[in-house]
C-alpha atoms as a PDB file:
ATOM      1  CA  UNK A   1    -124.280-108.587-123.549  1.00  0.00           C
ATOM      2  CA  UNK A   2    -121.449-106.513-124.489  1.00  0.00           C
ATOM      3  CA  UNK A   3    -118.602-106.318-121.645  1.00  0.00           C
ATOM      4  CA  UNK A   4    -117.810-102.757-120.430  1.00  0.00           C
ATOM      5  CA  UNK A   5    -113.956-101.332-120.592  1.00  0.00           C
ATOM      6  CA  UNK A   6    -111.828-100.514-117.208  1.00  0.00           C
ATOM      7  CA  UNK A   7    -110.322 -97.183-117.665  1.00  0.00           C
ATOM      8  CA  UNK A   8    -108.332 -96.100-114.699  1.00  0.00           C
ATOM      9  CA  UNK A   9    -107.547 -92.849-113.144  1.00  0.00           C
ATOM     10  CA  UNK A  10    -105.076 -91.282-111.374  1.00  0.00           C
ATOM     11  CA  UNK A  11    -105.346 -88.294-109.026  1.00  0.00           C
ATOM     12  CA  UNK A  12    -103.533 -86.443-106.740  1.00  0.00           C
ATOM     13  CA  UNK A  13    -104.296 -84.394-103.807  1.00  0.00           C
ATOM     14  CA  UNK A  14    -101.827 -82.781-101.681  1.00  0.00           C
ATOM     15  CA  UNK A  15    -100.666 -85.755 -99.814  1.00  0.00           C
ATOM     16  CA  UNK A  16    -102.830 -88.327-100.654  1.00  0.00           C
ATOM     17  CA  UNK A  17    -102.835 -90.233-104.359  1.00  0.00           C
ATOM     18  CA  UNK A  18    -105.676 -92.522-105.498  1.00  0.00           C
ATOM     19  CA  UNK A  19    -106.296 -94.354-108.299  1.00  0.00           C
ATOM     20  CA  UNK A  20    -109.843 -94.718-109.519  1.00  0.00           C
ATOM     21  CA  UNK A  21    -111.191 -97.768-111.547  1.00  0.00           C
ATOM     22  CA  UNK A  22    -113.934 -97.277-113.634  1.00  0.00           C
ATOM     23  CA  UNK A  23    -116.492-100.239-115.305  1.00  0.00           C
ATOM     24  CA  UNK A  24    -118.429 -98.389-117.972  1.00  0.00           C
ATOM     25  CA  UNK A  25    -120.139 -95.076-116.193  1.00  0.00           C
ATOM     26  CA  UNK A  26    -119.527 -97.170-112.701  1.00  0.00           C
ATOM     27  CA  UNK A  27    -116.923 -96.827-110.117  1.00  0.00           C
ATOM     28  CA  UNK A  28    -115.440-100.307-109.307  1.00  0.00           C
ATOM     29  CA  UNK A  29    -112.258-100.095-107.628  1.00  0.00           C
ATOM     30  CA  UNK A  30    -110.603 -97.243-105.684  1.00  0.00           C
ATOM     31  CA  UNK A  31    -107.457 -97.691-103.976  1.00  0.00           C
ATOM     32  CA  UNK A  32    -105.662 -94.542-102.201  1.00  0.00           C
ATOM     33  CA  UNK A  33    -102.060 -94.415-100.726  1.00  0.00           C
ATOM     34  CA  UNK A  34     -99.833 -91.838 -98.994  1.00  0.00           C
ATOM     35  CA  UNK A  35     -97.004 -93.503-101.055  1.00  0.00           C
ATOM     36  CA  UNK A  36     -96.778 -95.056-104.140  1.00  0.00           C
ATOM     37  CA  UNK A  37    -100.132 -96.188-105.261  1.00  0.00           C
ATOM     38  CA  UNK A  38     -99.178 -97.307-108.639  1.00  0.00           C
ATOM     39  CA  UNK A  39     -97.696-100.074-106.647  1.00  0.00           C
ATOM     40  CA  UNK A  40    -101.126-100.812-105.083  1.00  0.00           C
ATOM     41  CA  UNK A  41    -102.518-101.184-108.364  1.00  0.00           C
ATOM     42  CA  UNK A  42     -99.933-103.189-110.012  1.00  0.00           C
ATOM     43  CA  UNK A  43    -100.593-105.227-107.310  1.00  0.00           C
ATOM     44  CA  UNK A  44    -104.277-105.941-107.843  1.00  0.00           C
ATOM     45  CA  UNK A  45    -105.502-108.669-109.743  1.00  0.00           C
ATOM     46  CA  UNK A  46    -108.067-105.646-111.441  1.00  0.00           C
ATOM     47  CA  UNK A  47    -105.297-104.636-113.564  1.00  0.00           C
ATOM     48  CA  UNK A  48    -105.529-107.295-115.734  1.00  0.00           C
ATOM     49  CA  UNK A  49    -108.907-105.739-117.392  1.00  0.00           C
ATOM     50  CA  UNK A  50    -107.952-102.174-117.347  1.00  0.00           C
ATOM     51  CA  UNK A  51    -107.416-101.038-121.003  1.00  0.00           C
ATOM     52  CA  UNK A  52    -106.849 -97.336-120.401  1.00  0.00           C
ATOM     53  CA  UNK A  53    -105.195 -95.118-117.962  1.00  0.00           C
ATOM     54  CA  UNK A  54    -103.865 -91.725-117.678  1.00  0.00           C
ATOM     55  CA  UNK A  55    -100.590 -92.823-115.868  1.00  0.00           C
ATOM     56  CA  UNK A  56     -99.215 -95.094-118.603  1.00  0.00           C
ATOM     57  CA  UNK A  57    -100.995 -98.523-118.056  1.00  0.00           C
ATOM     58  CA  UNK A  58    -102.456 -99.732-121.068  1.00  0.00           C
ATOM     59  CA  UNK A  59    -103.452 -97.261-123.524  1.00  0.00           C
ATOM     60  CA  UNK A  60    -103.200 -93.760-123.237  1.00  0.00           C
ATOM     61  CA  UNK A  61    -106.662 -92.674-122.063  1.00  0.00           C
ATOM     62  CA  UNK A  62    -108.290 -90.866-124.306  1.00  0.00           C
ATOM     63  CA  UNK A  63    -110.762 -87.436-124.301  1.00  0.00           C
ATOM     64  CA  UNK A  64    -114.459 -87.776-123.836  1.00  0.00           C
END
């Protein structure tokens, strides 16, 4: 069975950030912060798997 990419998004809205983890077409992780939540997710142990992001973690993500 082949084993599905992280990619992991960032988003911002008005106050709040969140970042958005992603297994294939599934949403896996979500972690939201008034703050920082980079740190959150630097934090996490999910990290580790992520290959992609569009805040500078791992590869740039790339267009779909």
């Amino acid at each position: 069975m082949k084993e599905e990419r992280r990619v992991a998004i960032k988003v911002r809205h008005k106050f709040l950030e969140g970042i958005c983890v992603f297994r294939g077409s599934f949403l896996e992780d979500l972690m939201l912060s008034k703050g920082d939540v980079v740190s959150k997710f630097l934090a996490d142990s999910v990290k580790e798997e992520v290959v992609e992001s569009n805040f500078g973690y791992g590869s740039l993500m790339r267009e779909v």
